[in-house]
N, C-alpha and C. Protein backbone atom coordinates (compact mmCIF):
# COMPACT_ATOMS: atom_id res chain seq x y z
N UNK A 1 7.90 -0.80 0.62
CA UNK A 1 7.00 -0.47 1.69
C UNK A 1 5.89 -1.50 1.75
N UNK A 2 5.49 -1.63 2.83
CA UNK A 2 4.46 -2.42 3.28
C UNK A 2 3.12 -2.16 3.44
N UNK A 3 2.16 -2.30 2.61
CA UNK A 3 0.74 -1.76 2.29
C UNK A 3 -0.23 -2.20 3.13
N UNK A 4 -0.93 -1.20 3.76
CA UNK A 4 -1.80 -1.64 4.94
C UNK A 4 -2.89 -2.70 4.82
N UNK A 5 -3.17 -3.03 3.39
CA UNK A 5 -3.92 -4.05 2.93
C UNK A 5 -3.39 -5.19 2.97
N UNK A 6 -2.11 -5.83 3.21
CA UNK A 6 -1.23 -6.73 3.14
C UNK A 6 -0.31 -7.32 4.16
N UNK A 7 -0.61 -6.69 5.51
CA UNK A 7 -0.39 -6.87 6.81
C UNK A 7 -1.40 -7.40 7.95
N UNK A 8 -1.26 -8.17 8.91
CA UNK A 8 -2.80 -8.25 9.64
C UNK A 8 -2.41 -6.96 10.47
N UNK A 9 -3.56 -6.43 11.16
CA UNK A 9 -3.27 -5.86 12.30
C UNK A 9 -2.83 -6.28 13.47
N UNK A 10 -1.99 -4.61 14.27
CA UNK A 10 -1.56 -5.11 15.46
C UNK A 10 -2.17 -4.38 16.67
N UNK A 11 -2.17 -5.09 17.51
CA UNK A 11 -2.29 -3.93 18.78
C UNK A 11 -1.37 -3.92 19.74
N UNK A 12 -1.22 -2.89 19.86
CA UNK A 12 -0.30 -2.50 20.89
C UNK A 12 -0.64 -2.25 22.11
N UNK A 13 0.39 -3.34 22.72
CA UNK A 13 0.56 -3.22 24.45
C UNK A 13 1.84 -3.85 24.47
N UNK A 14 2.06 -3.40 26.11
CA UNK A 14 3.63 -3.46 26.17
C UNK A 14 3.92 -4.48 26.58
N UNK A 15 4.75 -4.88 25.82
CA UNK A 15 5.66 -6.78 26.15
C UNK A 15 5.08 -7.61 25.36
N UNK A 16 4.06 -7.10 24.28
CA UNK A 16 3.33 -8.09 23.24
C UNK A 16 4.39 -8.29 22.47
N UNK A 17 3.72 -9.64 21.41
CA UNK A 17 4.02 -10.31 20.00
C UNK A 17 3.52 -9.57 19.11
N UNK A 18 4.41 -9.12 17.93
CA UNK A 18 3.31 -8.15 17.00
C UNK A 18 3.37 -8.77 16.04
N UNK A 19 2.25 -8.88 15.08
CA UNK A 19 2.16 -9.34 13.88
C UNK A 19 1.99 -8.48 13.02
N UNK A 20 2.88 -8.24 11.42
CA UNK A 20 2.07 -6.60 10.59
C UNK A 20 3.14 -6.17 10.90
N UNK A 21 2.90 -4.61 10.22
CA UNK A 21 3.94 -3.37 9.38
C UNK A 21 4.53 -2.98 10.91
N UNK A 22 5.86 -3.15 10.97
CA UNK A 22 6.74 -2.05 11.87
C UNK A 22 7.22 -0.92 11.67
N UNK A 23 7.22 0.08 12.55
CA UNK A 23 7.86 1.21 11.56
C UNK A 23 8.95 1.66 12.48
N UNK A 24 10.11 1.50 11.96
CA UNK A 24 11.57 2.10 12.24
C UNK A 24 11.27 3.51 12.59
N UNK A 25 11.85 3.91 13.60
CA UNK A 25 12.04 5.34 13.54
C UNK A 25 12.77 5.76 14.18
N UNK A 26 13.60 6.71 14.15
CA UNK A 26 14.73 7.28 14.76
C UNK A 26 13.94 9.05 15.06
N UNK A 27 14.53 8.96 16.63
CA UNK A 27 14.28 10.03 17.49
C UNK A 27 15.11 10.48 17.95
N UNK A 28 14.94 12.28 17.42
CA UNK A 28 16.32 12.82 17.96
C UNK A 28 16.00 14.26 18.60
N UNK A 29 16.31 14.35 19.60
CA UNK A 29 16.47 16.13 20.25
C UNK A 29 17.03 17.04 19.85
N UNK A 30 16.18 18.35 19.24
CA UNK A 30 17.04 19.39 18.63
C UNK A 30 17.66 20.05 19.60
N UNK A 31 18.43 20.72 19.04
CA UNK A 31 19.37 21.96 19.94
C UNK A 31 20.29 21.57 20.95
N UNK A 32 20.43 19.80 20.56
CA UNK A 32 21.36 19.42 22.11
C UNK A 32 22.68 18.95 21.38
N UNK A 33 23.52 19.44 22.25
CA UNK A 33 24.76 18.35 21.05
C UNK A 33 25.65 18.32 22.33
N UNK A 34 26.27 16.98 21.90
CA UNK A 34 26.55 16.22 20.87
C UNK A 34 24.60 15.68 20.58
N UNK A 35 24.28 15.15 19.67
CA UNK A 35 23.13 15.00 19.40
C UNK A 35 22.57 13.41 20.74
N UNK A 36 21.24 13.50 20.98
CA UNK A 36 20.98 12.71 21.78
C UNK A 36 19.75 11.89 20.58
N UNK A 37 19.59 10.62 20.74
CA UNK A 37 18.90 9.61 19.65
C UNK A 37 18.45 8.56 20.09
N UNK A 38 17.26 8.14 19.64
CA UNK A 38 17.04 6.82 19.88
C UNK A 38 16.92 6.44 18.62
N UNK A 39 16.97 5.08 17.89
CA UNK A 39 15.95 4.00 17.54
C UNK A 39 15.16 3.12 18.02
N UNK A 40 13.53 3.17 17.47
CA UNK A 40 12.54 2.56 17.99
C UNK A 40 12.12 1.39 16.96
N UNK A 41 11.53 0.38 17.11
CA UNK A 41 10.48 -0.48 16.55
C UNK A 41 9.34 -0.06 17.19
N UNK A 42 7.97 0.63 16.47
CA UNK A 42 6.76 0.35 16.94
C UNK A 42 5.76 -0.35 15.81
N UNK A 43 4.60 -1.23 16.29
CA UNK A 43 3.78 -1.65 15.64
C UNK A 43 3.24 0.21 14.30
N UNK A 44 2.88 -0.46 13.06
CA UNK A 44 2.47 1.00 12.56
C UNK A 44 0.91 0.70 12.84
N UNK A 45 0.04 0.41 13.61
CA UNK A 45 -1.11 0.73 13.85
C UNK A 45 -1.15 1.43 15.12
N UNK A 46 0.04 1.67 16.20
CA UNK A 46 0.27 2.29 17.27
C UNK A 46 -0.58 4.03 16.54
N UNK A 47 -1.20 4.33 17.88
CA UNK A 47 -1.71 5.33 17.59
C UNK A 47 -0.60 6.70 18.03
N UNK A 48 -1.06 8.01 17.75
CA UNK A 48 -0.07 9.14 18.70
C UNK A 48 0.20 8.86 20.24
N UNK A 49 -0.49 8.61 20.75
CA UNK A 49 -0.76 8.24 22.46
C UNK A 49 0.63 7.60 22.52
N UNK A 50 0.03 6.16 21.26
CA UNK A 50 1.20 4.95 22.03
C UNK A 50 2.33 5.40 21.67
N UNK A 51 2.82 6.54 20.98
CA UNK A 51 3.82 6.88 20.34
C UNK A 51 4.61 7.75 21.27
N UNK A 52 3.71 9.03 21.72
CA UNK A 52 4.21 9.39 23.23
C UNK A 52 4.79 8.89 24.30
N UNK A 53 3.85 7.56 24.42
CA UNK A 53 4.40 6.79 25.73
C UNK A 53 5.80 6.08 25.51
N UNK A 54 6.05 5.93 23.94
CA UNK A 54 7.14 5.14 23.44
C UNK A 54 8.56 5.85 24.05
N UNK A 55 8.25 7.03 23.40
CA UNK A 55 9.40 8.27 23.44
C UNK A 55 9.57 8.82 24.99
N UNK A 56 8.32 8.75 25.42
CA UNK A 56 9.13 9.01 27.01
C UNK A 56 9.78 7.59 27.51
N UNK A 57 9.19 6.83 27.06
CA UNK A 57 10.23 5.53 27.80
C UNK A 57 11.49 5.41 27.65
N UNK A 58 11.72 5.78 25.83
CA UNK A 58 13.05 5.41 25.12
C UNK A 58 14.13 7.15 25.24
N UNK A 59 13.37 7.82 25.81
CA UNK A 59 13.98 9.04 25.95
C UNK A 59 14.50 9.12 26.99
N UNK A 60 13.61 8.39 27.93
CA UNK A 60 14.19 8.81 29.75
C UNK A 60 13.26 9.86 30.06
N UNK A 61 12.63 10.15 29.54
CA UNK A 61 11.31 11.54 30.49
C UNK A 61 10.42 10.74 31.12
N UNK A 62 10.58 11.63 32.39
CA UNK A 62 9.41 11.33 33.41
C UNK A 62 8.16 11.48 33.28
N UNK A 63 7.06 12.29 32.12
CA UNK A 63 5.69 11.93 31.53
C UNK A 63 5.24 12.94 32.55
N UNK A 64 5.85 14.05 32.76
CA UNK A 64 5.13 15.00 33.73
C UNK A 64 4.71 16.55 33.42
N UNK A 65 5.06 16.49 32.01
CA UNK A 65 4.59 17.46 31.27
C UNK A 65 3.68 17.25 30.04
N UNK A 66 3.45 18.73 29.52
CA UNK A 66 2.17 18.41 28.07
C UNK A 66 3.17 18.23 27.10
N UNK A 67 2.19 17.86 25.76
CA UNK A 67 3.02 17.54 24.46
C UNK A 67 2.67 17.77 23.39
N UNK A 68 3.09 17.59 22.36
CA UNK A 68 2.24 17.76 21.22
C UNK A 68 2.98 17.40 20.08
N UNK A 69 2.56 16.97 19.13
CA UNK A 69 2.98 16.10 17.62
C UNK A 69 2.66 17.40 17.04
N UNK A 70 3.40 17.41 16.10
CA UNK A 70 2.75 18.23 14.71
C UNK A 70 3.81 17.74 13.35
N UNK A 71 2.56 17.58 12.25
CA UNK A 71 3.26 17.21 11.01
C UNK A 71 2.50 18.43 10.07
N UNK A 72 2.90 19.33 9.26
CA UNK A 72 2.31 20.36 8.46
C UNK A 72 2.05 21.04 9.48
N UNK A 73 0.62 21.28 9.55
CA UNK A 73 0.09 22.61 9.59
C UNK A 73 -0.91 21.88 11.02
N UNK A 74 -0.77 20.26 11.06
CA UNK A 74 -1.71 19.97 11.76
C UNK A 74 -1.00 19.63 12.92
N UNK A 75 -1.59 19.55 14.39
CA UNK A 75 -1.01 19.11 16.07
C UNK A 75 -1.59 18.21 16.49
N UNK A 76 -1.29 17.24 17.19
CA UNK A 76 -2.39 16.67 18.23
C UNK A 76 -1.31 16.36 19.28
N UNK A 77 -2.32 16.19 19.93
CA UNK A 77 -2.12 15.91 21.50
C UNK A 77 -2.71 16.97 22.29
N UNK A 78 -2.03 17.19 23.85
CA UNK A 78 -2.65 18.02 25.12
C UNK A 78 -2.86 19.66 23.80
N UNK A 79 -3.76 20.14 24.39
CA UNK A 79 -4.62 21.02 23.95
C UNK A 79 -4.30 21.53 22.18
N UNK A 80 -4.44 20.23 21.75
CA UNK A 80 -4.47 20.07 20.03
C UNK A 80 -5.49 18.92 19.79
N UNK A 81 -5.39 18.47 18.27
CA UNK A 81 -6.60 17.45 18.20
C UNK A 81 -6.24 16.20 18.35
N UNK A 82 -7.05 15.18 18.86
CA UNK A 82 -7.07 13.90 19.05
C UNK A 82 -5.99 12.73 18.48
N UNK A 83 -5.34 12.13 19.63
CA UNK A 83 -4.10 11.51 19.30
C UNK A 83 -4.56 10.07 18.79
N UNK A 84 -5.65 9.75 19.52
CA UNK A 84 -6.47 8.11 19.49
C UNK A 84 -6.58 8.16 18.04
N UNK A 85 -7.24 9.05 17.18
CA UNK A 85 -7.41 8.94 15.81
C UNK A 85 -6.86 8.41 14.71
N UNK A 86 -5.22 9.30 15.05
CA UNK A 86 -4.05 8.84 14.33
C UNK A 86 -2.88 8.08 13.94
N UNK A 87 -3.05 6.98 13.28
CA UNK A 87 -1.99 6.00 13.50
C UNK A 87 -0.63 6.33 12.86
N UNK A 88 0.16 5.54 12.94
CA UNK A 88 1.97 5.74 12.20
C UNK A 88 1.39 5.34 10.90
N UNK A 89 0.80 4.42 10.70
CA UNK A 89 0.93 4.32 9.10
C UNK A 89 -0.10 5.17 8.41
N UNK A 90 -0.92 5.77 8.87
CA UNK A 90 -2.08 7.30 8.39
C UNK A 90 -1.23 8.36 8.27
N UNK A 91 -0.53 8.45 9.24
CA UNK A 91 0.13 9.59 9.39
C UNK A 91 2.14 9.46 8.77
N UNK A 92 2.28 8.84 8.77
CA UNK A 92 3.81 8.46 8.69
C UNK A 92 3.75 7.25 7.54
N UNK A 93 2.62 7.40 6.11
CA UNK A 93 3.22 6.07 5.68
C UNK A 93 3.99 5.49 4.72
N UNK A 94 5.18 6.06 4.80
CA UNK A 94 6.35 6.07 3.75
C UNK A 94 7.88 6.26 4.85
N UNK A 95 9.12 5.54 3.92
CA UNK A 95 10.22 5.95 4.39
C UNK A 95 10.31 6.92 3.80
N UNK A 96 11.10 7.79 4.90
CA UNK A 96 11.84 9.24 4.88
C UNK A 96 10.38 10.58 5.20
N UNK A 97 9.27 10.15 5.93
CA UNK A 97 8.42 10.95 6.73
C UNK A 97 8.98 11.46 7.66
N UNK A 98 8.28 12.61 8.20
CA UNK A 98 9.23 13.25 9.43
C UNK A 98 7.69 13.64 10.25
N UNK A 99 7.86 14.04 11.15
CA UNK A 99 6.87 14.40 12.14
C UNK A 99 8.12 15.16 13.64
N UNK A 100 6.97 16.04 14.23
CA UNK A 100 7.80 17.01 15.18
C UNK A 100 7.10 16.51 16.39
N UNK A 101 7.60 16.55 17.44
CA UNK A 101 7.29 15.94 18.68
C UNK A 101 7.69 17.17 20.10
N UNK A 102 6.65 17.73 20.33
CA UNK A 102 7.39 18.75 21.49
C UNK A 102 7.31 17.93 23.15
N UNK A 103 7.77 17.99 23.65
CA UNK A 103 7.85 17.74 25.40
C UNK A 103 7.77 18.80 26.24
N UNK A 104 7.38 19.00 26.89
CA UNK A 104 7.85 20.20 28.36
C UNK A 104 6.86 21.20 27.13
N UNK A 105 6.37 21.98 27.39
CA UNK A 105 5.73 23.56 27.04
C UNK A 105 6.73 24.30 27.30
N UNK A 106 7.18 24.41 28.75
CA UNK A 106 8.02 25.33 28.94
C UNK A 106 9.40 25.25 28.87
N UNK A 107 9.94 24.15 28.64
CA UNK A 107 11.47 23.89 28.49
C UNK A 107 11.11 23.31 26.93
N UNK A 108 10.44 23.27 26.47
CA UNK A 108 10.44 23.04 24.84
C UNK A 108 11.58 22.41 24.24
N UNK A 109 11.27 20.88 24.86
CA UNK A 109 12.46 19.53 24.22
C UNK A 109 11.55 19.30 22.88
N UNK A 110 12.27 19.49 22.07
CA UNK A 110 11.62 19.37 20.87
C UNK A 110 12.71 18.39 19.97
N UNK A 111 11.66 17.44 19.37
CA UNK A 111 12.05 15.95 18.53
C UNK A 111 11.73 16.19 16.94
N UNK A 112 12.82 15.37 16.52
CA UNK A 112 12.47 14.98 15.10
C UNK A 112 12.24 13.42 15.31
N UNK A 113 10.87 12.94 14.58
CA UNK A 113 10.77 11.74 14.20
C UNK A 113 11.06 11.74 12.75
N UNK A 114 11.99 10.48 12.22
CA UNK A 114 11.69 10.18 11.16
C UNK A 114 11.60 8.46 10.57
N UNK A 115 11.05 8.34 9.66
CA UNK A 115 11.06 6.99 9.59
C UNK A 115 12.23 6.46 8.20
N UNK A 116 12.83 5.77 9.16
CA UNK A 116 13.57 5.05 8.47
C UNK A 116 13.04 3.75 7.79
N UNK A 117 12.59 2.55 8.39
CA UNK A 117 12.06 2.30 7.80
C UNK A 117 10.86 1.42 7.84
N UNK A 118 10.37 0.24 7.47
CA UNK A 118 8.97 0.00 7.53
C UNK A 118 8.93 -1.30 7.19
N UNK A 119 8.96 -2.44 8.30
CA UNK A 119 9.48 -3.97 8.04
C UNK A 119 8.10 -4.45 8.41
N UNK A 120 8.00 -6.18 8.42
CA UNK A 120 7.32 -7.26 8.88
C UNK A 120 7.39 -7.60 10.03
N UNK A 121 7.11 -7.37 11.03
CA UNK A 121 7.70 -8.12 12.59
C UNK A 121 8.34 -9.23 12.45
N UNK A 122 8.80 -9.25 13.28
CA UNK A 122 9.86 -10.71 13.22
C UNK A 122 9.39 -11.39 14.09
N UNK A 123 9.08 -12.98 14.11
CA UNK A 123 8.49 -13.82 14.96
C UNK A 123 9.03 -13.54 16.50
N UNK A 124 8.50 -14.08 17.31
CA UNK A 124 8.82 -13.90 18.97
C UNK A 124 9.31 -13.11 19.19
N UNK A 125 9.11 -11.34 18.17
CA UNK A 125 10.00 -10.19 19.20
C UNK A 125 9.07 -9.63 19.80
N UNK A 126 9.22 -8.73 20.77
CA UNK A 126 8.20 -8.17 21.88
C UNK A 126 8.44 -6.72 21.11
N UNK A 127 7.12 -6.08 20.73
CA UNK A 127 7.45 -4.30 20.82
C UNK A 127 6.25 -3.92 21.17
N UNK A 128 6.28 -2.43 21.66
CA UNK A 128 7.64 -1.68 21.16
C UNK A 128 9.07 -2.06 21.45
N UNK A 129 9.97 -1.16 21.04
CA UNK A 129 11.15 -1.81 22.04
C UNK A 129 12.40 -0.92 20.83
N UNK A 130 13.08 -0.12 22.06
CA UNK A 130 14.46 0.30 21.07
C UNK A 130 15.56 0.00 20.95
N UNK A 131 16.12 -0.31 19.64
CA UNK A 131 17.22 -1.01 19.56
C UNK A 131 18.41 0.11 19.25
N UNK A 132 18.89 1.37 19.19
CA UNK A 132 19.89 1.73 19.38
C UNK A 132 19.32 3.14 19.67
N UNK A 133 20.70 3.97 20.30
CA UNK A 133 20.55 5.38 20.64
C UNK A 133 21.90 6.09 20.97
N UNK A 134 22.21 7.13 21.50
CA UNK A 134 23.06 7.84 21.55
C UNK A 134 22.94 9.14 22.35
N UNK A 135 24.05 9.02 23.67
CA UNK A 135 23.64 9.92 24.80
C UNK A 135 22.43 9.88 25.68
N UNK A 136 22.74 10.36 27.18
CA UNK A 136 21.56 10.39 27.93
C UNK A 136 20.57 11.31 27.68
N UNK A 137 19.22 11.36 28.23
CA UNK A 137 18.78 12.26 28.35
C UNK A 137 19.18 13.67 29.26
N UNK A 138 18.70 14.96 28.51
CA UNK A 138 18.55 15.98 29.72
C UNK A 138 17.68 15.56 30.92
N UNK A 139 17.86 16.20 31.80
CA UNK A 139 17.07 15.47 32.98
C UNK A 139 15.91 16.57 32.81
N UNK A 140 15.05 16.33 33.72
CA UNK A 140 13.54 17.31 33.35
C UNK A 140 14.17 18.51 34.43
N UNK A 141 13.26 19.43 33.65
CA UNK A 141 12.83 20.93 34.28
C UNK A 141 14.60 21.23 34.38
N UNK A 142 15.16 21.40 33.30
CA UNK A 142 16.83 22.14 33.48
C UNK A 142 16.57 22.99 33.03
N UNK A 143 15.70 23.48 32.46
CA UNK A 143 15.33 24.63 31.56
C UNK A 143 15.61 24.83 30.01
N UNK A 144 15.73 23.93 29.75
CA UNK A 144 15.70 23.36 28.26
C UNK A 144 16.84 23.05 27.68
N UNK A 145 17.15 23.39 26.03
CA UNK A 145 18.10 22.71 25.87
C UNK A 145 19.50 24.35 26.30
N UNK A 146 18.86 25.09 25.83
CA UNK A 146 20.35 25.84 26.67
C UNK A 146 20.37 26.14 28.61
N UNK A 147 19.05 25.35 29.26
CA UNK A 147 19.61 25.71 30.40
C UNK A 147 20.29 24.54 30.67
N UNK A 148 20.39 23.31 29.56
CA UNK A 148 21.19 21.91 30.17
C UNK A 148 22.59 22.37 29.21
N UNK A 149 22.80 23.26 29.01
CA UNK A 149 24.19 23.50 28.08
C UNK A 149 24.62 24.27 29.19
N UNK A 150 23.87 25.39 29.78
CA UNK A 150 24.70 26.14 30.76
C UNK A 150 24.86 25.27 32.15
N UNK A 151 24.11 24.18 32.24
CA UNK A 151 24.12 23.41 33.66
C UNK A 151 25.49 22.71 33.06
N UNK A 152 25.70 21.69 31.67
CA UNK A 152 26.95 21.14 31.38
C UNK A 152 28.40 21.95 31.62
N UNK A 153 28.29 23.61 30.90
CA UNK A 153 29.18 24.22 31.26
C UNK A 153 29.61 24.56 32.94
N UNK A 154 28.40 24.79 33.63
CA UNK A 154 29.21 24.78 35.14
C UNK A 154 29.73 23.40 35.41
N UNK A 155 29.16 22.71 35.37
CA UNK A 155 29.53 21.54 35.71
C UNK A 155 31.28 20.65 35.41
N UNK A 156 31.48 21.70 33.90
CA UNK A 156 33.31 21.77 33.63
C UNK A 156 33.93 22.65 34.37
N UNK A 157 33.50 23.79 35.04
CA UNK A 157 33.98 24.94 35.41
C UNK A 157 34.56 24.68 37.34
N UNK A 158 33.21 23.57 37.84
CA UNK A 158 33.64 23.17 38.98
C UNK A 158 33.51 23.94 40.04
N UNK A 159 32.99 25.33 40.20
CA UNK A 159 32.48 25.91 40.99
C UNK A 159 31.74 27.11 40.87
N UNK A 160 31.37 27.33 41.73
CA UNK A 160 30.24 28.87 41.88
C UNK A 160 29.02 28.26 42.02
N UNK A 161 27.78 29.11 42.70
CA UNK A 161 26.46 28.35 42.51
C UNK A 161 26.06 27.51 41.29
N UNK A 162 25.86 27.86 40.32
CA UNK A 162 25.73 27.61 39.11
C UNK A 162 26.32 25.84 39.25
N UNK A 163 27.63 25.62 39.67
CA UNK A 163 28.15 24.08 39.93
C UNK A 163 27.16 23.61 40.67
N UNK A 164 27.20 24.18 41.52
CA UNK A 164 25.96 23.44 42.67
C UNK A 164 24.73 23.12 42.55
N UNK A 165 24.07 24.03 42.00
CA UNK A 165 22.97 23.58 41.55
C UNK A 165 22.64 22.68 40.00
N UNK A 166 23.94 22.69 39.48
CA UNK A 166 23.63 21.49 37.97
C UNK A 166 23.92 20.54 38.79
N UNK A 167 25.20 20.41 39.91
CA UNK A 167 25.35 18.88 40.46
C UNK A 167 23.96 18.79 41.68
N UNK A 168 23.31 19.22 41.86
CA UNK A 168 22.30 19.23 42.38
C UNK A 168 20.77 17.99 41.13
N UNK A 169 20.86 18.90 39.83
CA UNK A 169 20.34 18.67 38.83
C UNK A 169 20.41 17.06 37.95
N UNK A 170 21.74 17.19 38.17
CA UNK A 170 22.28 16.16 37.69
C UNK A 170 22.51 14.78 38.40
N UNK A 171 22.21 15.05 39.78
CA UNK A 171 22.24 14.18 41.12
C UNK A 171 23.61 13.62 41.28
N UNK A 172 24.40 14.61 41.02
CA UNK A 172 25.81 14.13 41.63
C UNK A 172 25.89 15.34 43.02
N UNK A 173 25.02 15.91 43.58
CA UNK A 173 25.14 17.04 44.91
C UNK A 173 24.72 16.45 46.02
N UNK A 174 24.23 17.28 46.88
CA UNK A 174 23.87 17.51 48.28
C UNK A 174 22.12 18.01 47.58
């Protein structure tokens, strides 16, 4: 691991050069299967904020709902405590950390972060930026992860409302 004393700092913005600790992390959606995943590179001085904005990019969410982190006992984000505060390497600074990531309040897409692992930037790469994943996203407001299981099942079944409105959902309709 890479000791915060032994890295310069980075800041994060999007399409930068980073210099300093990266932190691997793999993002995954519970309750959906086949399982849906990303891998990310972010700078580890990225705060919660920039970490949010990461995961809706690399997720495919439209950023139109509240959210919230929680690791233990503690939350931040929309009506929890302060995301600006907390960086990946304060909060996350070891391989094999985990942290919980909710989306939607009411369709409750809920994430596992974990960190895999925790490198040097590599000259002239731009991050953030994700380098592998697995499956699309649910699309927003399906009603979570079992109303996008019952929208998948009409959608094999091929008719009745229920078809119509997932191919509606799914933007293969009228």
């Amino acid at each position: 691991m890479i000791g915060a004393a032994t890295v310069a700092p980075v800041v994060v913005t999007k399409g930068r050069f980073a210099v300093g600790a990266i932190h691997q992390l793999k993002i995954s959606l519970r309750e959906v299967h086949p399982l849906v995943w990303r891998r990310v590179h972010v700078p580890s001085t990225a705060n919660l904020l920039d970490l949010h904005n990461v995961i809706q990019s690399a997720m495919g969410w439209d950023n139109e709902h509240l959210h919230m982190f929680v690791k233990g006992w503690e939350e931040y984000g929309d009506n929890a405590g302060s995301e600006y505060d907390v960086t990946l390497a304060g909060l996350l600074p070891k391989v094999g950390d985990r942290l919980a990531y909710r989306y939607d309040f009411g369709d409750c897409w809920d994430h596992d972060i974990e960190v895999e692992k925790i490198h040097q930037g590599a000259p002239k790469t731009l991050y953030p930026h994700c380098t592998a994943g697995g499956r699309a996203c649910p699309p927003e407001d399906c009603g979570g992860p079992d109303g996008f299981a019952e929208s998948l099942r009409a959608l094999k079944h091929r008719k009745g409302w229920k078809y119509q409105r997932a191919r509606h959902l799914f933007g293969t309709g009228k």
